[in-house]
Protein backbone atom coordinates (compact mmCIF):
# COMPACT_ATOMS: atom_id res chain seq x y z
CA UNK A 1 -118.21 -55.21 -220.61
CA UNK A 2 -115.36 -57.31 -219.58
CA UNK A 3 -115.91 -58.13 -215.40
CA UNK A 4 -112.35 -60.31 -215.53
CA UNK A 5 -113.95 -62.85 -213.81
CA UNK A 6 -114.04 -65.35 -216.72
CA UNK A 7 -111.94 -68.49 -216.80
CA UNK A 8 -108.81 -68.00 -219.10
CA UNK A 9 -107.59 -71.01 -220.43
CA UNK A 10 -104.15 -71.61 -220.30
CA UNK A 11 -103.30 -69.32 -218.09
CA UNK A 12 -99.72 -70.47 -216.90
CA UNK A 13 -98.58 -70.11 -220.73
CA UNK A 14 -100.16 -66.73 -220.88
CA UNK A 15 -97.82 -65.88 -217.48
CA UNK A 16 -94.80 -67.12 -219.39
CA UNK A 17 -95.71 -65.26 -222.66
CA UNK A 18 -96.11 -62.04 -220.55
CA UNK A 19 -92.73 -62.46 -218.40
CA UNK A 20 -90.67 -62.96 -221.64
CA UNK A 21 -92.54 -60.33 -222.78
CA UNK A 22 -91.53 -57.60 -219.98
CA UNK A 23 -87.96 -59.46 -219.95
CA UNK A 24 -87.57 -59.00 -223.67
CA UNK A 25 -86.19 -55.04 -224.23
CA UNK A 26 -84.77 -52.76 -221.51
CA UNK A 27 -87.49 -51.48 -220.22
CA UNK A 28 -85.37 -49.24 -218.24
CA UNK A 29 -84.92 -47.08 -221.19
CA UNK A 30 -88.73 -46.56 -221.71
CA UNK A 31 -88.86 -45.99 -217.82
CA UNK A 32 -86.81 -43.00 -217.75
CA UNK A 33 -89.44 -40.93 -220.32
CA UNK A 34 -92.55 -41.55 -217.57
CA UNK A 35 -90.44 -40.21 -214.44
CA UNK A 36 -91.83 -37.03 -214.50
CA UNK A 37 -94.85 -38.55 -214.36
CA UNK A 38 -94.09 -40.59 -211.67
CA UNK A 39 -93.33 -37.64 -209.27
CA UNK A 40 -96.48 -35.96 -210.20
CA UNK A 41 -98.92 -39.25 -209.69
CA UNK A 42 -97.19 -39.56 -206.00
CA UNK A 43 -97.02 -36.19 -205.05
CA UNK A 44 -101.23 -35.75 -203.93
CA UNK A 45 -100.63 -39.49 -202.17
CA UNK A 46 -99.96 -40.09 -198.22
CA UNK A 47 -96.55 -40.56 -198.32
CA UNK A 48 -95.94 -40.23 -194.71
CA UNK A 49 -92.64 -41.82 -193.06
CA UNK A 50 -92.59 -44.99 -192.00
CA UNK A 51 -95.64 -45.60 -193.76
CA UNK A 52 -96.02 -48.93 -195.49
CA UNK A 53 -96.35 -48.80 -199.43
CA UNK A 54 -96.53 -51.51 -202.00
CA UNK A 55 -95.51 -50.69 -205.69
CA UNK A 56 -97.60 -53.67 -207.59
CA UNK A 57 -95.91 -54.11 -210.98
CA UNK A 58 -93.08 -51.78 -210.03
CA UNK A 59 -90.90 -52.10 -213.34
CA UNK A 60 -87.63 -50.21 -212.35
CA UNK A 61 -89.15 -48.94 -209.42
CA UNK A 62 -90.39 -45.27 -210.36
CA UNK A 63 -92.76 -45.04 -207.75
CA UNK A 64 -91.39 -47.54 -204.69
CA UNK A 65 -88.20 -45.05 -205.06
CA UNK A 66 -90.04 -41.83 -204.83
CA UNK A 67 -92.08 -43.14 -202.12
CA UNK A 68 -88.53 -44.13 -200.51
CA UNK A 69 -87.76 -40.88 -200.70
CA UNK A 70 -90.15 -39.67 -198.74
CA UNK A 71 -89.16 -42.22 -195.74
CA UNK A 72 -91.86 -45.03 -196.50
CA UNK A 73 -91.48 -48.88 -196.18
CA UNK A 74 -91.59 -49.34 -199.36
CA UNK A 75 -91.73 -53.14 -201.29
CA UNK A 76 -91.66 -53.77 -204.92
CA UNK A 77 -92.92 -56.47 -207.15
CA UNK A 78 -92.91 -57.26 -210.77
CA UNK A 79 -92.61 -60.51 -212.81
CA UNK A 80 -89.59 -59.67 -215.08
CA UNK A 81 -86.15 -60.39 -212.89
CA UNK A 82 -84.08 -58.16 -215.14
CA UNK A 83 -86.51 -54.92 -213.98
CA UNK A 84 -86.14 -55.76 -210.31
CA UNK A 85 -82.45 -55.78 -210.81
CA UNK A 86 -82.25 -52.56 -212.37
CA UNK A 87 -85.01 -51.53 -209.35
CA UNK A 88 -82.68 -52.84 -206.68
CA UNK A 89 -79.65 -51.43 -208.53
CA UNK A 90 -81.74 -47.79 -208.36
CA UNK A 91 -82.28 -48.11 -204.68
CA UNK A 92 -79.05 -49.16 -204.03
CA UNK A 93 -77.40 -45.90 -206.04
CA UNK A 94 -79.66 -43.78 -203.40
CA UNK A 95 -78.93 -45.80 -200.56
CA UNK A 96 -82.56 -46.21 -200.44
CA UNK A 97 -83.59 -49.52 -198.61
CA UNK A 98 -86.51 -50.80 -200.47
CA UNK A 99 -87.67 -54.91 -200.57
CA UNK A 100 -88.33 -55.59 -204.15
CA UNK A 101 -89.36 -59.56 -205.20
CA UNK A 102 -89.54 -61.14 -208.42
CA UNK A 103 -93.10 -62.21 -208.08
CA UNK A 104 -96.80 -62.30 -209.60
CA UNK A 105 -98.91 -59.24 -208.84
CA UNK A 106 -101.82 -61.76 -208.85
CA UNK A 107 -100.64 -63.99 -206.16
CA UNK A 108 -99.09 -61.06 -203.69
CA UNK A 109 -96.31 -62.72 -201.24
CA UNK A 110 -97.93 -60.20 -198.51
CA UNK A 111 -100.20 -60.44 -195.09
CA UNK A 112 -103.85 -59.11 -195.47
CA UNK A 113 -103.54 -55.44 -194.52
CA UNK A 114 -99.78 -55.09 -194.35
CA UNK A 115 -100.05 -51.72 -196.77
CA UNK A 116 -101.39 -48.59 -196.03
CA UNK A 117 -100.84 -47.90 -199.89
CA UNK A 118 -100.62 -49.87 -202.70
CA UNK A 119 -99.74 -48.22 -206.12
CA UNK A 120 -98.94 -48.85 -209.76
CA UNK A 121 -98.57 -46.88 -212.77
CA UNK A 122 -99.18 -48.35 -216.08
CA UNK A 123 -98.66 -51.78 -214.33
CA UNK A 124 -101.29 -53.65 -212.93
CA UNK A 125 -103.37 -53.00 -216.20
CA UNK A 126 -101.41 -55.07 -218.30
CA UNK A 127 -102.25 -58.52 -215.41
CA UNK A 128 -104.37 -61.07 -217.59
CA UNK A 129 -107.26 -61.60 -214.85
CA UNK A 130 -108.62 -57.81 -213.22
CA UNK A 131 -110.79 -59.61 -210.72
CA UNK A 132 -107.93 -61.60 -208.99
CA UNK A 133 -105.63 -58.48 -208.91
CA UNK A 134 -108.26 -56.46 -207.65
CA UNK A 135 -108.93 -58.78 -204.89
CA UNK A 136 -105.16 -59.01 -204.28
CA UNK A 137 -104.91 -55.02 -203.64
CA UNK A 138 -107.56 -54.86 -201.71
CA UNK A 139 -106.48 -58.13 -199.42
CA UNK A 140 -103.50 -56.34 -199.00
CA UNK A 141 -104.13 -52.90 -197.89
CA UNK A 142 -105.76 -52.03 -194.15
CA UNK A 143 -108.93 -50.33 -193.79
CA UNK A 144 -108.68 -46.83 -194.32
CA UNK A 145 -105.60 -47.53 -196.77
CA UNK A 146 -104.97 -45.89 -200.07
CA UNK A 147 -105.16 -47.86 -203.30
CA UNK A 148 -103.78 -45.43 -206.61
CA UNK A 149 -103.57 -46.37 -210.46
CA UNK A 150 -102.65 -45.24 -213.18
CA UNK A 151 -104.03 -46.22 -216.16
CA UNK A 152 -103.30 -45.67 -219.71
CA UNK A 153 -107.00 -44.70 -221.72
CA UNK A 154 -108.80 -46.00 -224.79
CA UNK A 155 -109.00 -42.76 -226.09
CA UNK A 156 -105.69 -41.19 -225.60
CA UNK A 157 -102.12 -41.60 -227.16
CA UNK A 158 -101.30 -45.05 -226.03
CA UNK A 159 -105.27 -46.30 -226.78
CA UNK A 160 -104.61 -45.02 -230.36
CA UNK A 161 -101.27 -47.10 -230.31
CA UNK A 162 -102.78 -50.27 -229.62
CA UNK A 163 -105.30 -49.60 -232.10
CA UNK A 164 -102.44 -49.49 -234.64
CA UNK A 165 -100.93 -53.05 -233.04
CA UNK A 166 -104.21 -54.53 -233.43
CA UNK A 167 -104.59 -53.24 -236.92
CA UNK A 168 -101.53 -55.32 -237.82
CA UNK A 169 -100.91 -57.93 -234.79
CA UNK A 170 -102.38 -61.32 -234.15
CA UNK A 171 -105.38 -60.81 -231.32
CA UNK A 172 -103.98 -62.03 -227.76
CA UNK A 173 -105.48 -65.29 -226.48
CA UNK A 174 -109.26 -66.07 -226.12
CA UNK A 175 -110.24 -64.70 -222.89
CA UNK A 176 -107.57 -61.84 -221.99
CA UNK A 177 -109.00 -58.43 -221.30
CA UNK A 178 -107.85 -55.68 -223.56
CA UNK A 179 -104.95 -53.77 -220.78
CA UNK A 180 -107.54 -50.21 -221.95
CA UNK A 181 -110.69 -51.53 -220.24
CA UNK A 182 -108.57 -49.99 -216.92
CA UNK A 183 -108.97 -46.73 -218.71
CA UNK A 184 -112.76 -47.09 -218.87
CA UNK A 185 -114.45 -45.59 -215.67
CA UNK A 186 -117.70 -47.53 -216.04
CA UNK A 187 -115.69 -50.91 -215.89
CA UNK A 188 -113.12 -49.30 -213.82
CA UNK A 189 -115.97 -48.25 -211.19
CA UNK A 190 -117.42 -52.14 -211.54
CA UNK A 191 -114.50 -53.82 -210.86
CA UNK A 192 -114.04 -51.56 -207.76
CA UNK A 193 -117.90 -51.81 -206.55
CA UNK A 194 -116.77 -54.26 -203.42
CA UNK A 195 -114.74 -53.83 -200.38
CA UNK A 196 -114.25 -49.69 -200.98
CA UNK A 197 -115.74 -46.95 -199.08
CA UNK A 198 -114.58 -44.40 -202.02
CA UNK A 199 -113.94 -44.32 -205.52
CA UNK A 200 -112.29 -41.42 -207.23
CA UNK A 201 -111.72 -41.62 -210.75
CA UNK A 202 -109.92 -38.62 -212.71
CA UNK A 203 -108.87 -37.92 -216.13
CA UNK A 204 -104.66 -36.45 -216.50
CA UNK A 205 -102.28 -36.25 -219.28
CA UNK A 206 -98.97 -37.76 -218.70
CA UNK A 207 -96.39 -35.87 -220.97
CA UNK A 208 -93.62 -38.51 -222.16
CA UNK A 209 -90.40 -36.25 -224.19
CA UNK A 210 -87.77 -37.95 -226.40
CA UNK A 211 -84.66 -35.99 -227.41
CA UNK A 212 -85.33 -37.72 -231.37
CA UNK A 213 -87.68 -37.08 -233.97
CA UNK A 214 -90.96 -39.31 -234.26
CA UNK A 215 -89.51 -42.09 -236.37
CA UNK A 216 -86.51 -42.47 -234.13
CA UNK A 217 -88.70 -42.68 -231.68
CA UNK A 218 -90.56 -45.87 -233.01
CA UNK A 219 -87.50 -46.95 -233.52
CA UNK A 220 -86.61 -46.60 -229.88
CA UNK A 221 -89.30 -48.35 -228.83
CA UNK A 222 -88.93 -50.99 -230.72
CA UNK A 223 -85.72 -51.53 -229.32
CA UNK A 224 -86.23 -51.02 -226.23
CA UNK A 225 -90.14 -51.36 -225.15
CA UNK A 226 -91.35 -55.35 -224.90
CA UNK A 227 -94.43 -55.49 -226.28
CA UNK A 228 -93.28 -53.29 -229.27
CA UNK A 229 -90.46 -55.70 -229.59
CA UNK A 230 -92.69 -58.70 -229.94
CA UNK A 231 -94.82 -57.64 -231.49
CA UNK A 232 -92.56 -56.16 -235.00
CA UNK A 233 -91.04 -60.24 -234.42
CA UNK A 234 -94.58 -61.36 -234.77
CA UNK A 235 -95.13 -60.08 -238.28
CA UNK A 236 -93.00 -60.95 -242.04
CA UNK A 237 -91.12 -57.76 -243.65
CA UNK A 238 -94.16 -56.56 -244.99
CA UNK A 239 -96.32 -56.48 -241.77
CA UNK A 240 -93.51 -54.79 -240.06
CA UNK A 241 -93.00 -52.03 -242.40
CA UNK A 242 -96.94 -51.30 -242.29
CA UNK A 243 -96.71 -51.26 -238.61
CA UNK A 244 -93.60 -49.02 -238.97
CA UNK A 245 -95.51 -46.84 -241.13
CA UNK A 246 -98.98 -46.85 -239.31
CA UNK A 247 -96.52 -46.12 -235.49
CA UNK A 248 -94.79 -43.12 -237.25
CA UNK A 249 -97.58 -41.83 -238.83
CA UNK A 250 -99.32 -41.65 -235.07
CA UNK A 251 -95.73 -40.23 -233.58
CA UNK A 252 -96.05 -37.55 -236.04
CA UNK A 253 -99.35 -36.31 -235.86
CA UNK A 254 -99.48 -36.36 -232.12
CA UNK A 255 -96.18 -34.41 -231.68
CA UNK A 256 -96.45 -31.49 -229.96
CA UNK A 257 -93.11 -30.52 -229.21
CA UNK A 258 -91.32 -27.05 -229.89
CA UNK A 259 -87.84 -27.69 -230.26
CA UNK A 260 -86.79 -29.01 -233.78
CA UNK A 261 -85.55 -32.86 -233.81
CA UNK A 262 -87.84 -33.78 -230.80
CA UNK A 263 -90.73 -35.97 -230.02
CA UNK A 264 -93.47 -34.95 -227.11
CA UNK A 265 -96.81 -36.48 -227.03
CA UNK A 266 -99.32 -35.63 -224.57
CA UNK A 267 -100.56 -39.05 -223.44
CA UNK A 268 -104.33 -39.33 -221.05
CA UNK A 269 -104.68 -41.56 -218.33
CA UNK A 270 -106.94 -42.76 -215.80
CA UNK A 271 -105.81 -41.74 -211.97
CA UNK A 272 -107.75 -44.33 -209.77
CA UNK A 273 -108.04 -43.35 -206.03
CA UNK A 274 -109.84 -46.10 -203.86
CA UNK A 275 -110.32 -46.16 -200.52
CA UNK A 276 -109.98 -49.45 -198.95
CA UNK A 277 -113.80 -50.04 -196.46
């Protein structure tokens, strides 16, 4: 088991490699298939006006705008500047006032206890050192405050994706936690054993719809999704027709969608509730 305490060596290239990474694609695009999600995750949370709420790897802002919504103080931080443009661009087309920062989620630009809630879906997981972002969060949020993630599992859709990228990718560097050890609850319940009063862990399915068949749908994440991006510009021809191949073949036999010409896959995730002692 993987505490993500360990020393990674270099660590500021790893940052880089994971900022061009995020920058690389339009996220937005990939965004817009989770927002469904998104209201669902935030709708059992405290949302209460004028409470404070920190989206921690916010992307394009799904959750900082919902919460928004709902009359929080909402900030947002992410390390790729072209997703907190499209963020801020979001908030302003609501009129929404929401502070989102170009930033590190592992170094938070925020006073100890300034959040009654801190949230992140399908964010925080993909940070190279769990330990420091777990301290962050919790630094962060007040007593009594709300910490909620989202994290994709080992054994569901997006687990069985990686396994095909690391069927045909180069490993990541020495030392990096695999982003799926958030999906584990043992290591998920470790890395939360300090500074919380409570600890819920739950199992959900996340339904993600694309109005394309399967292969069009690798496709579109390969166009538009970073890591999928990189990853095909890793590889020769060959390696990126087998990956092709080995993505499709997944697409297709997970598809569970009715309508003709359509891609649905029914993808589990973690929900992690803490409670900050």
């Amino acid at each position: 088991m993987s505490s993500g305490t360990a020393m990674i060596p270099n660590i500021h290239a790893i940052k880089a490699g994971h900022k061009a990474t995020w920058e690389s694609g339009d996220f937005g695009e990939i965004a817009r298939s989770i927002e469904d999600f998104a209201g669902e995750f935030m709708a059992g949370l405290p949302l209460k006006p004028g409470a404070q709420v920190l989206d921690a790897a916010c992307g394009t802002g799904n959750l900082a705008i919902i919460a928004a919504r709902h009359g929080c103080r909402v900030s947002g931080i992410d390390i790729a500047s072209n997703l907190i443009l499209q963020a801020r661009a979001r908030a302003a087309a609501e009129n929404l006032r929401i502070d989102f920062t170009e930033g590190d989620a592992e170094a938070l630009p925020y006073a100890d206890g300034q959040f009654d809630l801190a949230v992140s879906s399908f964010g925080v997981m993909f940070t190279p050192r769990p330990a420091l972002i777990v301290s962050e969060l919790r630094r962060v949020t007040r007593p009594g405050g709300w910490i909620a993630l989202a994290n994709w599992t080992p054994e569901g859709f997006v687990g069985e994706m990686f396994n095909v990228f690391k069927a045909h990718v180069p490993p990541p560097p020495a030392g990096v936690p695999s982003p799926m050890e958030w999906g584990n609850e043992e290591i998920v319940r470790s890395r939360l054993g300090d500074g919380f009063a409570e600890v819920r862990l739950t199992r959900r399915i996340a339904r993600m719809r694309y109005p394309m068949p399967p292969a069009e749908t690798v496709e579109h994440f390969r166009k538009f999704y970073g890591p999928t991006q990189r990853a095909f510009a890793s590889l020769d021809d060959q390696g990126r027709e087998a990956l092709r191949k080995g993505l499709v073949e997944l697409q297709t036999a997970r598809n569970i969608a009715k309508t003709p010409g359509t891609t649905e896959v029914a993808a589990e995730y973690l929900e992690v509730i803490a409670v900050r002692s």
